[in-house]
PDB file of N, CA and C in Angstrom:
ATOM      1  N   UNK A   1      66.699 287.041 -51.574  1.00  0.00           N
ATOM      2  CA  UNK A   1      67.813 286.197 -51.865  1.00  0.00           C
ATOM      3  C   UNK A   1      68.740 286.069 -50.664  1.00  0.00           C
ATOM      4  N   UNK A   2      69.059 287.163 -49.893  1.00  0.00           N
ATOM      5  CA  UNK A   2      70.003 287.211 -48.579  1.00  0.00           C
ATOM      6  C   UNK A   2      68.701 285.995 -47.732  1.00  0.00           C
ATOM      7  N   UNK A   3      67.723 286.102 -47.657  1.00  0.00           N
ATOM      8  CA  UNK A   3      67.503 285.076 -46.745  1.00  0.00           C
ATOM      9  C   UNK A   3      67.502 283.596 -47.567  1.00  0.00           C
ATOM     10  N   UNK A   4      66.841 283.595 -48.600  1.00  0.00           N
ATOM     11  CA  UNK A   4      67.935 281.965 -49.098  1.00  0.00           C
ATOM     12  C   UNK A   4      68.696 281.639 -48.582  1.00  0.00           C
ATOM     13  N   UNK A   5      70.641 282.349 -49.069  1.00  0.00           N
ATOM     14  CA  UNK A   5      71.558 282.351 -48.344  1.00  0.00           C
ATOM     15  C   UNK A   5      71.361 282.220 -46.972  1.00  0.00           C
ATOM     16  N   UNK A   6      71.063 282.684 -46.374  1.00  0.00           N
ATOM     17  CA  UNK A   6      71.071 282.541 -44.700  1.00  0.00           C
ATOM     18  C   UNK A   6      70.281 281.209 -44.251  1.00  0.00           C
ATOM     19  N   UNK A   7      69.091 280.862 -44.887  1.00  0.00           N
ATOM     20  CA  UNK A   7      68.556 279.889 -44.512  1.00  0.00           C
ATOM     21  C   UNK A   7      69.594 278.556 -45.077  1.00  0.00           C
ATOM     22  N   UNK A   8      70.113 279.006 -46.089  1.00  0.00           N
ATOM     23  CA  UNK A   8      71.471 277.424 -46.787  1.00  0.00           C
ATOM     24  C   UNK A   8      72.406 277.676 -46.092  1.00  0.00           C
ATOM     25  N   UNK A   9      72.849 278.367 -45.563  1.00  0.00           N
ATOM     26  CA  UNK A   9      74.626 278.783 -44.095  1.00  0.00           C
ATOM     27  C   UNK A   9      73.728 277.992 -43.197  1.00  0.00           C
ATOM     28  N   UNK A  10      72.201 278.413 -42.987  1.00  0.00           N
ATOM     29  CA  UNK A  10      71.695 278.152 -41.483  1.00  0.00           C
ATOM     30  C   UNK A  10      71.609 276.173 -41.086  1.00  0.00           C
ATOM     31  N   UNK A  11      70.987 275.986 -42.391  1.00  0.00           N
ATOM     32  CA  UNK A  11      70.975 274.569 -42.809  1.00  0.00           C
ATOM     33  C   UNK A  11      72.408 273.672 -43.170  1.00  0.00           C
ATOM     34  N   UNK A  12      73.267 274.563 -43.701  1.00  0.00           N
ATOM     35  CA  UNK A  12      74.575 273.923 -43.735  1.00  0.00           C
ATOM     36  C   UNK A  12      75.149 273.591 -42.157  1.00  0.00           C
ATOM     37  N   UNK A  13      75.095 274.595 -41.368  1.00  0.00           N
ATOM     38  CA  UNK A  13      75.345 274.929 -40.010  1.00  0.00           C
ATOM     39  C   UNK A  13      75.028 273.925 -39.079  1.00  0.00           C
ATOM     40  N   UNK A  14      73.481 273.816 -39.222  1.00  0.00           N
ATOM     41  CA  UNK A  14      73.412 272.755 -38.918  1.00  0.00           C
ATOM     42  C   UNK A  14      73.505 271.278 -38.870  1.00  0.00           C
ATOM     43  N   UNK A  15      73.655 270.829 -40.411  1.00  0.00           N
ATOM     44  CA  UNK A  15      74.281 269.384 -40.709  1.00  0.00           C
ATOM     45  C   UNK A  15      75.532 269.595 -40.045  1.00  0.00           C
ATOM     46  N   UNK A  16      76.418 270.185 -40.265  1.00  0.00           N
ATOM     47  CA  UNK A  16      78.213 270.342 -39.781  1.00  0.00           C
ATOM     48  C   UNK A  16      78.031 269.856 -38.221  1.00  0.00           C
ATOM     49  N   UNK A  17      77.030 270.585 -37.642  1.00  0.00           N
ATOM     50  CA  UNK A  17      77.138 270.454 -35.998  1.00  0.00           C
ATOM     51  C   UNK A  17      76.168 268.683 -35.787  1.00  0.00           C
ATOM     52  N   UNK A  18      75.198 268.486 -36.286  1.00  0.00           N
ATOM     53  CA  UNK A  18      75.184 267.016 -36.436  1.00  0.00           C
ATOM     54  C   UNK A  18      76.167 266.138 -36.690  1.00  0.00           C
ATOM     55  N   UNK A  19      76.803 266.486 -37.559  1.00  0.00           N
ATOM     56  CA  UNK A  19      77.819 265.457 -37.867  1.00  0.00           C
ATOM     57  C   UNK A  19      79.205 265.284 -36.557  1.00  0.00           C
ATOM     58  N   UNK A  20      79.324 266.777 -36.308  1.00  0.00           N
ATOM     59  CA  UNK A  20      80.351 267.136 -35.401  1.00  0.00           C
ATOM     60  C   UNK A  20      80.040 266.203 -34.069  1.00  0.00           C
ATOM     61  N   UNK A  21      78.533 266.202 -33.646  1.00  0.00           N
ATOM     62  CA  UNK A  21      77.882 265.519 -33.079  1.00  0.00           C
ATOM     63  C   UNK A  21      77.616 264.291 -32.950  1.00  0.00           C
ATOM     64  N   UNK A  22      77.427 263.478 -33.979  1.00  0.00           N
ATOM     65  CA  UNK A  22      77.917 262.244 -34.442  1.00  0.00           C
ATOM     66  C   UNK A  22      78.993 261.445 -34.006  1.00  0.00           C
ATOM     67  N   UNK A  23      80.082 262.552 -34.627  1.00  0.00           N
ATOM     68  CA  UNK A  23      81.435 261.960 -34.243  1.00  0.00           C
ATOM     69  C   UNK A  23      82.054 262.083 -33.355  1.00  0.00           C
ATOM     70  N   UNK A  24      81.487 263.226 -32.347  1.00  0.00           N
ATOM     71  CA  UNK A  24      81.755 263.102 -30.588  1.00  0.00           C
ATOM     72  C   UNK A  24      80.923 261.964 -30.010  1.00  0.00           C
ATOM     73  N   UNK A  25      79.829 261.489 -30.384  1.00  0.00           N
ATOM     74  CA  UNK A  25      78.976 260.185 -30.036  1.00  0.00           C
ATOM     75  C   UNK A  25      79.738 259.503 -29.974  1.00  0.00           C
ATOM     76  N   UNK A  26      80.354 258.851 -31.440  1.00  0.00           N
ATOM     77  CA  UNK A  26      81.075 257.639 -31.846  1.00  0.00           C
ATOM     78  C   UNK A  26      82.378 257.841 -30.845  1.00  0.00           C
ATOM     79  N   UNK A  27      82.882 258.744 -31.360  1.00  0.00           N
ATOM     80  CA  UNK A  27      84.373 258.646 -30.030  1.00  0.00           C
ATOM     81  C   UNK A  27      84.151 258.239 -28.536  1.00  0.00           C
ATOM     82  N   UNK A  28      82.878 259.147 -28.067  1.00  0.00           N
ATOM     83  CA  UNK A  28      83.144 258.647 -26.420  1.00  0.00           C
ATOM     84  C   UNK A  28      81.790 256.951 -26.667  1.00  0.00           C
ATOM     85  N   UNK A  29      81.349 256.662 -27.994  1.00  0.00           N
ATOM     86  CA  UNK A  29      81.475 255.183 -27.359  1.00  0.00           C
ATOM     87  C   UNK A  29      82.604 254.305 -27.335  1.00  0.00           C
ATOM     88  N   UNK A  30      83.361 254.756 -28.005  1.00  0.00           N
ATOM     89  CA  UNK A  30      84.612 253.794 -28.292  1.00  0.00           C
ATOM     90  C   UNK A  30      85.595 253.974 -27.196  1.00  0.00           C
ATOM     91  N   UNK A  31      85.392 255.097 -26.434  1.00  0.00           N
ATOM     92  CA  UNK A  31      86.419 255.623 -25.161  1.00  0.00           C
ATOM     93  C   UNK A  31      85.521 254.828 -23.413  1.00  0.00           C
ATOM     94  N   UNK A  32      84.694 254.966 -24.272  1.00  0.00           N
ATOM     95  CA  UNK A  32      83.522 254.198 -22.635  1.00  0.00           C
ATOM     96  C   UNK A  32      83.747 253.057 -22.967  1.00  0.00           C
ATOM     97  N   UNK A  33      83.698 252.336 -23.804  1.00  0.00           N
ATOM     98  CA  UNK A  33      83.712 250.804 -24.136  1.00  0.00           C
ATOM     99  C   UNK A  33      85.550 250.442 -23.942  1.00  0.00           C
ATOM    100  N   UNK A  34      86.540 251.444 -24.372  1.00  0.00           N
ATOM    101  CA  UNK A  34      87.864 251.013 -23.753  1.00  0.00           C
ATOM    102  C   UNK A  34      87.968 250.986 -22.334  1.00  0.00           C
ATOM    103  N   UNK A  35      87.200 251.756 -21.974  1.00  0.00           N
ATOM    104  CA  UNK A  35      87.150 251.811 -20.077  1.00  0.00           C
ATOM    105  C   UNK A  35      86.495 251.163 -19.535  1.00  0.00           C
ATOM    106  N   UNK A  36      85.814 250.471 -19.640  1.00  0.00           N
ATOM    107  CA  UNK A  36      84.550 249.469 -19.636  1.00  0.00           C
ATOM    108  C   UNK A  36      85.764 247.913 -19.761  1.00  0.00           C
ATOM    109  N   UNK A  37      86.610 247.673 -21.095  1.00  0.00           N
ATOM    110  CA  UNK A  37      87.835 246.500 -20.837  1.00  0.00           C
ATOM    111  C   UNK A  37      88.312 246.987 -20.438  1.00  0.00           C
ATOM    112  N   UNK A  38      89.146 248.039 -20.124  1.00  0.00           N
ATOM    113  CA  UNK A  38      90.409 248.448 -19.018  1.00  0.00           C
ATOM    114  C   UNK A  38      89.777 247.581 -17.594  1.00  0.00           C
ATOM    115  N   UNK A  39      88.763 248.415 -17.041  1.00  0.00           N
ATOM    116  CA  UNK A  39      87.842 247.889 -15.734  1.00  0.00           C
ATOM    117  C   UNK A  39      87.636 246.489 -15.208  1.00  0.00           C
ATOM    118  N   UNK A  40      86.961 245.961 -16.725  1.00  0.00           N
ATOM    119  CA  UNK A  40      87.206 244.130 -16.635  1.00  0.00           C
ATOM    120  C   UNK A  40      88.466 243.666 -16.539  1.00  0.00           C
ATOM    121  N   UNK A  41      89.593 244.001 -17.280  1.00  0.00           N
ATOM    122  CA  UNK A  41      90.984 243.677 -16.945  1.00  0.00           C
ATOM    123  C   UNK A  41      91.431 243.882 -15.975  1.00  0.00           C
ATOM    124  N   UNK A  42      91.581 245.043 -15.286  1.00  0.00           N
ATOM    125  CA  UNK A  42      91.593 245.283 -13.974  1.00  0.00           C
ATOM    126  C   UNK A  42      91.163 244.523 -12.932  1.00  0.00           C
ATOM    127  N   UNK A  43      89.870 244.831 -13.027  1.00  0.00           N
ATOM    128  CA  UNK A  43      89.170 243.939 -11.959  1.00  0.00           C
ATOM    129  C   UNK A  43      89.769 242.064 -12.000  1.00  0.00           C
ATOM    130  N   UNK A  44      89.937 241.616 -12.724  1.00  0.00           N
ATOM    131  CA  UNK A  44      90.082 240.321 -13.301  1.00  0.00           C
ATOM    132  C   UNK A  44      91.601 240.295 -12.557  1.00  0.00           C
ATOM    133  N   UNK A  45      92.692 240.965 -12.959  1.00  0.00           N
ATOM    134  CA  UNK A  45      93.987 240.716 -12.368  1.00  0.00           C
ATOM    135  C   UNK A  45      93.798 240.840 -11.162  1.00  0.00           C
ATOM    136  N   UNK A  46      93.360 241.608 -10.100  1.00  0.00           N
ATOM    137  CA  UNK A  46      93.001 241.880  -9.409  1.00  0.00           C
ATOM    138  C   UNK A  46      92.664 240.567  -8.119  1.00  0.00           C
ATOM    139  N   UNK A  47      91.449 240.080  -8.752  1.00  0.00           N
ATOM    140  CA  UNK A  47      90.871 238.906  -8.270  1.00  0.00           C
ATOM    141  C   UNK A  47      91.811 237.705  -8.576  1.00  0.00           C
ATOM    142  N   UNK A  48      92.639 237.962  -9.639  1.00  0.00           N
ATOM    143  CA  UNK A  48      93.659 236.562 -10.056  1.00  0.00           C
ATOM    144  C   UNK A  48      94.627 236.552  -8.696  1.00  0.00           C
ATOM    145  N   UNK A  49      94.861 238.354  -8.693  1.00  0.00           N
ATOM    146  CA  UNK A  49      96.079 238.287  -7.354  1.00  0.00           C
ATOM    147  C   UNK A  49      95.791 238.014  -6.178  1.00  0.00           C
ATOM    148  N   UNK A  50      94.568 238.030  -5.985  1.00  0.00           N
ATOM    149  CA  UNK A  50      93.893 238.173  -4.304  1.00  0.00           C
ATOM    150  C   UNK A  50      93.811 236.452  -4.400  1.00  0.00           C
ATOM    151  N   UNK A  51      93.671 235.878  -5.459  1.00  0.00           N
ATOM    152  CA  UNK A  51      93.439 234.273  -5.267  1.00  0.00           C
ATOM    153  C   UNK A  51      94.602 233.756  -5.344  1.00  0.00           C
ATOM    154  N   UNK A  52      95.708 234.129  -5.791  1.00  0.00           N
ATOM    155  CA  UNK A  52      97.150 233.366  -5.821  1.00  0.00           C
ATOM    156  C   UNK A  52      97.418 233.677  -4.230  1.00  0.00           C
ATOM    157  N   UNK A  53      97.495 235.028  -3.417  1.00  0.00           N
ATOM    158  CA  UNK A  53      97.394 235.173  -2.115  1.00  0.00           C
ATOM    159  C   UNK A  53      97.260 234.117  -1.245  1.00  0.00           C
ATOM    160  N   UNK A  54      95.202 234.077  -1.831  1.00  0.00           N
ATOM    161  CA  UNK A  54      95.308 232.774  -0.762  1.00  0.00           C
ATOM    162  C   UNK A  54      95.189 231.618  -0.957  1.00  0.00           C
ATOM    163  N   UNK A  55      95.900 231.584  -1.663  1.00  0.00           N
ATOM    164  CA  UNK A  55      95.951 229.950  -2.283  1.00  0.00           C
ATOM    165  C   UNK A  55      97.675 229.882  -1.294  1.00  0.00           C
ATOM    166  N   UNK A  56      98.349 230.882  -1.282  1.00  0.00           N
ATOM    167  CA  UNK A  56      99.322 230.920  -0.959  1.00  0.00           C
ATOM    168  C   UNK A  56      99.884 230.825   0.648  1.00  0.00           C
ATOM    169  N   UNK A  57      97.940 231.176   1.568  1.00  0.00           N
ATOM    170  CA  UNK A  57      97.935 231.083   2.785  1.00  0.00           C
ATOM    171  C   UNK A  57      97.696 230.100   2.768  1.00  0.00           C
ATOM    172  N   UNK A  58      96.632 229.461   2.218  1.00  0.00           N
ATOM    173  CA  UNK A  58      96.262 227.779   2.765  1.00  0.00           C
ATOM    174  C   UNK A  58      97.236 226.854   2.530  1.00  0.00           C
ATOM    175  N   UNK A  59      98.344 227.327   1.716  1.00  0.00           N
ATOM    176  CA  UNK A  59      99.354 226.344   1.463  1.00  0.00           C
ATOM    177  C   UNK A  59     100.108 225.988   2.905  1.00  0.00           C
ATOM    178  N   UNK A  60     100.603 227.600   2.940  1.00  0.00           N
ATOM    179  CA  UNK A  60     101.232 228.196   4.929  1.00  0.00           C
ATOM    180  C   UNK A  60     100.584 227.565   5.887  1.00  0.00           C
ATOM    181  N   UNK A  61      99.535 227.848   5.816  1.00  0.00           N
ATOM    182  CA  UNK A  61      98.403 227.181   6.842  1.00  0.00           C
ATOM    183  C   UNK A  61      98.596 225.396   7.029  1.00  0.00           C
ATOM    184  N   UNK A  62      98.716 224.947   5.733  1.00  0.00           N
ATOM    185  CA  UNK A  62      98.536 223.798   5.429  1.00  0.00           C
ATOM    186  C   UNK A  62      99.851 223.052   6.404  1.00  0.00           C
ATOM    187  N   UNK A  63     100.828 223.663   5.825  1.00  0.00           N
ATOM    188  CA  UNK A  63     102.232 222.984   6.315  1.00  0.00           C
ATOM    189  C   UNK A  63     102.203 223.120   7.832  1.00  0.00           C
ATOM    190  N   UNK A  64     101.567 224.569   8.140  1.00  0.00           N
ATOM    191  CA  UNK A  64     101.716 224.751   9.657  1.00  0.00           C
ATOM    192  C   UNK A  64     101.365 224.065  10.534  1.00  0.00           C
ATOM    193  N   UNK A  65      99.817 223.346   9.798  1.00  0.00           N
ATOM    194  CA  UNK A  65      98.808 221.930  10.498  1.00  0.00           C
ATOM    195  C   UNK A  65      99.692 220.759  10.491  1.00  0.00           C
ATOM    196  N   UNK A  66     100.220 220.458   9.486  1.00  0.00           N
ATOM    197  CA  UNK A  66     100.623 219.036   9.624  1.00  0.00           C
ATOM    198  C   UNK A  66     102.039 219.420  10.066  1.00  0.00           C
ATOM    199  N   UNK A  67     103.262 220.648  10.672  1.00  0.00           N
ATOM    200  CA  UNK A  67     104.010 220.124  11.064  1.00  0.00           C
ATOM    201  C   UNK A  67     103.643 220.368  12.578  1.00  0.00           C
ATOM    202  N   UNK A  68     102.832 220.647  13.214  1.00  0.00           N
ATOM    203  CA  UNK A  68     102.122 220.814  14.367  1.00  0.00           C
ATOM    204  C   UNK A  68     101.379 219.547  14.948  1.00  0.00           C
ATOM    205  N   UNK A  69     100.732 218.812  14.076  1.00  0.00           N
ATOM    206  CA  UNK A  69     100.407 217.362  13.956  1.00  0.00           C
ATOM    207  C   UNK A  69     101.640 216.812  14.389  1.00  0.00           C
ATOM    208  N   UNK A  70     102.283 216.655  13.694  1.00  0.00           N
ATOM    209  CA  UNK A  70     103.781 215.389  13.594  1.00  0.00           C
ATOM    210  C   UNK A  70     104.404 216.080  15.134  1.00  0.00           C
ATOM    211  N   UNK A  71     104.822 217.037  15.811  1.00  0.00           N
ATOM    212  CA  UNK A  71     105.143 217.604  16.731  1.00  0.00           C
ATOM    213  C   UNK A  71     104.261 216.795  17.827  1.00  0.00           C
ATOM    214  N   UNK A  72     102.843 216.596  17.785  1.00  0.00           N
ATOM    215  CA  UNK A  72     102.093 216.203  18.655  1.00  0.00           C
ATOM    216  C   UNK A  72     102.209 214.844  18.833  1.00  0.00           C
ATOM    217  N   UNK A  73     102.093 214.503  17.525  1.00  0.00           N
ATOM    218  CA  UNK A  73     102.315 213.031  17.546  1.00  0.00           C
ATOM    219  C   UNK A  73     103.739 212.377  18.385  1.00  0.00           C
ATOM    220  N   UNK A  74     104.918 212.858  17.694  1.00  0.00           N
ATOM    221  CA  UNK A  74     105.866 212.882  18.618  1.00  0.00           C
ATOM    222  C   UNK A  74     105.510 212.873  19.995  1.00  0.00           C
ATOM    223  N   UNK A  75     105.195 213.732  20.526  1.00  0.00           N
ATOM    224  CA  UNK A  75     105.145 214.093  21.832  1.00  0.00           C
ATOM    225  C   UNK A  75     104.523 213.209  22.454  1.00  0.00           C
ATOM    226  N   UNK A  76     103.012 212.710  21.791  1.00  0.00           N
ATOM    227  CA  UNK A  76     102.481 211.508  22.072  1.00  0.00           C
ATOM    228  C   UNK A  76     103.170 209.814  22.273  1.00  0.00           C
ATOM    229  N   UNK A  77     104.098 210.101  21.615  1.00  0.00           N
ATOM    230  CA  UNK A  77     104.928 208.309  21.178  1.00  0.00           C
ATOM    231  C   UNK A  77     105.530 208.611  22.389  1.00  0.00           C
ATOM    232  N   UNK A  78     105.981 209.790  22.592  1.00  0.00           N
ATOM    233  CA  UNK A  78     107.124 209.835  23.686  1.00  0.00           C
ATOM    234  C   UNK A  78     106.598 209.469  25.169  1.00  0.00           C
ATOM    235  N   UNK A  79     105.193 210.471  24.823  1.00  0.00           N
ATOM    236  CA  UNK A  79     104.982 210.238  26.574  1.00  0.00           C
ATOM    237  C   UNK A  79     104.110 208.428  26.546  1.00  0.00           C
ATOM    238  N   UNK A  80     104.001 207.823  25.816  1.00  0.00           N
ATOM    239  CA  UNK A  80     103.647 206.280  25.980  1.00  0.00           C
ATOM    240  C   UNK A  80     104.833 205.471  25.924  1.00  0.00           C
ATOM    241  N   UNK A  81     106.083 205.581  25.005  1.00  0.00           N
ATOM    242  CA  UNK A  81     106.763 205.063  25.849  1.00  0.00           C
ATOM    243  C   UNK A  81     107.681 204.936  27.185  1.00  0.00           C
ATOM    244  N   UNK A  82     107.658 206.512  27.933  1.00  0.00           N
ATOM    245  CA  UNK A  82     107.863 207.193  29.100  1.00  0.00           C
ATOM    246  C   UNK A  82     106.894 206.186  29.898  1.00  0.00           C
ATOM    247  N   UNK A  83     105.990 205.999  29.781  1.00  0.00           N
ATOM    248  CA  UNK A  83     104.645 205.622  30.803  1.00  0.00           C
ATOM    249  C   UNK A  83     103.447 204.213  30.053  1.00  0.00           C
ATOM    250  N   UNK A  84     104.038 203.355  29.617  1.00  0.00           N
ATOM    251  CA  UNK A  84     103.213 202.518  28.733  1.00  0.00           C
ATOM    252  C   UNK A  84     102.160 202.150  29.565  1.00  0.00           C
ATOM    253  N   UNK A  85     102.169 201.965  31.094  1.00  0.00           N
ATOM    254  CA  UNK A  85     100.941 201.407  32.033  1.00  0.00           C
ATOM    255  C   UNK A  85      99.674 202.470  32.071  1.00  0.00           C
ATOM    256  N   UNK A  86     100.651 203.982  32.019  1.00  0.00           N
ATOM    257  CA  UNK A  86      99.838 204.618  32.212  1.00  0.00           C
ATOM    258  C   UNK A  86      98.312 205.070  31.394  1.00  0.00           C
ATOM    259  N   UNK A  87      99.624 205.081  29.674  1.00  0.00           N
ATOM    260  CA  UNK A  87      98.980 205.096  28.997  1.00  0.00           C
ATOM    261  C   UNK A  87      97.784 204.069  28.460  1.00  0.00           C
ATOM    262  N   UNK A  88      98.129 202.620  28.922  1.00  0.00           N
ATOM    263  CA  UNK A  88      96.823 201.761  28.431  1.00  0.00           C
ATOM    264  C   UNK A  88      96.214 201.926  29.728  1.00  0.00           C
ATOM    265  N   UNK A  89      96.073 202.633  30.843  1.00  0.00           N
ATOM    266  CA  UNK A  89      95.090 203.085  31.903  1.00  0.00           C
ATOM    267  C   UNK A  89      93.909 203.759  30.956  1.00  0.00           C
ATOM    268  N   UNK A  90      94.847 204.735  31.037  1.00  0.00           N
ATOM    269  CA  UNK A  90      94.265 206.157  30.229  1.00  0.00           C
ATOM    270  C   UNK A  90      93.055 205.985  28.880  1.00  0.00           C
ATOM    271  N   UNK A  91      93.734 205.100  27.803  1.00  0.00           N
ATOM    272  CA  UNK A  91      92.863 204.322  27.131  1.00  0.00           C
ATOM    273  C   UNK A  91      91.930 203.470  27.287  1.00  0.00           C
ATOM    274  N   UNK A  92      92.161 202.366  28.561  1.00  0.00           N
ATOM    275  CA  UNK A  92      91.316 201.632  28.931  1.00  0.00           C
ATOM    276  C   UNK A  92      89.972 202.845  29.587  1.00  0.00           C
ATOM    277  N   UNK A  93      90.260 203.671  30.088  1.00  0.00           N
ATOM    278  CA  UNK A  93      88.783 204.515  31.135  1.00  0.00           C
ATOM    279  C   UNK A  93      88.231 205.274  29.834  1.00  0.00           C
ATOM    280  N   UNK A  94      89.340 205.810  29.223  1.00  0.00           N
ATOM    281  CA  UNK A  94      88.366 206.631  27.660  1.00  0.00           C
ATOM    282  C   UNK A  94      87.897 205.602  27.159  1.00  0.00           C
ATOM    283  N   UNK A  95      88.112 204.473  27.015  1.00  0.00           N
ATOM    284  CA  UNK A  95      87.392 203.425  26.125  1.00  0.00           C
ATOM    285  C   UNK A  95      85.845 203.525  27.092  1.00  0.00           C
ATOM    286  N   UNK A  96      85.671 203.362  28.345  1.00  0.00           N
ATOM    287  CA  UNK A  96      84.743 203.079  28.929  1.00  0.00           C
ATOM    288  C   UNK A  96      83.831 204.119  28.991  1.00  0.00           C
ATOM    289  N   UNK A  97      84.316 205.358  28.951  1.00  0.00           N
ATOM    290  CA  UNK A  97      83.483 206.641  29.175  1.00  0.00           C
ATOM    291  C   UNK A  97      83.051 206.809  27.952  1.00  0.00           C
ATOM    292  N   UNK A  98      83.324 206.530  26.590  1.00  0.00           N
ATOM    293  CA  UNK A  98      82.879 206.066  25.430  1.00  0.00           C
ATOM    294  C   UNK A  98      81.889 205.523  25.423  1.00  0.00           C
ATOM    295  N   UNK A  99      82.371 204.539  25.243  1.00  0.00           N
ATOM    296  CA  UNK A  99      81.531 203.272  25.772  1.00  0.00           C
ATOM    297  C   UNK A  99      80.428 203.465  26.347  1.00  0.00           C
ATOM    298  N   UNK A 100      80.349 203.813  27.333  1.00  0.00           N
ATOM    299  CA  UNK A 100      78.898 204.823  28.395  1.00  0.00           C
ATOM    300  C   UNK A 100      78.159 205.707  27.854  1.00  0.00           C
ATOM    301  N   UNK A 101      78.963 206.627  27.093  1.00  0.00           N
ATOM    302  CA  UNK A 101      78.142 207.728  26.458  1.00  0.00           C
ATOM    303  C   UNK A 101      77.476 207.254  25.445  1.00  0.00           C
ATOM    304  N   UNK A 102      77.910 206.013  24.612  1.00  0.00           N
ATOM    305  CA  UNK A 102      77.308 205.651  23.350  1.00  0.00           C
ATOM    306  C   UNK A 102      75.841 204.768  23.251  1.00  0.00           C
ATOM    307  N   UNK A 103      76.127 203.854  25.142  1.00  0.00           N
ATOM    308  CA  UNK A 103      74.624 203.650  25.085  1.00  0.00           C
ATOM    309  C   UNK A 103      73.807 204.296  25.809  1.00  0.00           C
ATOM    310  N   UNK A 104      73.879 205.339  25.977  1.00  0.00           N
ATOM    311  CA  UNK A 104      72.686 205.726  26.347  1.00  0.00           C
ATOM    312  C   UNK A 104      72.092 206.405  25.176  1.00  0.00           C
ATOM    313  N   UNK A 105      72.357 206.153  24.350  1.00  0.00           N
ATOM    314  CA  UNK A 105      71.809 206.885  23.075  1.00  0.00           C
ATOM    315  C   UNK A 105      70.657 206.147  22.441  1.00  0.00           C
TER     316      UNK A 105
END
């Protein structure tokens, strides 16, 4: 009869630690799968911030081109009307060296 008993503690013993088992399973899936969205969230803001960045350089960039443009341009109006002969020289020989390079093609 003592081993009955011992074999029903031994068998009880063991369902308890299955189950115990079980429910350490279930917890760390539910703790891996919160860390698993933490990670995607993360990662995701992450990439949102690195793209507002450079969305935020090409904007910089952007303005820097065209007020660098308009600066040139200026500079350009200025030195043709400083020199208007010179400048339709200047145009007239680039027209020709153009011009030259295009037929021999």
């Amino acid at each position: 009869m003592a081993q009955a008993r011992a074999a029903s503690n031994n068998g009880r013993a063991a369902r308890d630690d299955f189950a115990a088992l079980r429910s350490d399973l279930d917890t760390l899936r539910k703790d891996v799968g919160t860390l698993v969205s933490s990670l995607k969230d993360n990662a995701s803001s992450r990439a949102e911030a690195e793209l507002d960045a450079m969305r935020q350089r090409v904007v910089t960039l952007a303005h820097d081109v065209q007020t660098t443009g308009q600066q040139q341009l200026r500079r350009a109006e200025r030195s043709i009307e400083e020199q208007p002969l010179m400048s339709v020289a200047i145009a007239f020989i680039t027209g020709l060296v153009v011009g030259r390079l295009m037929d021999r093609r």
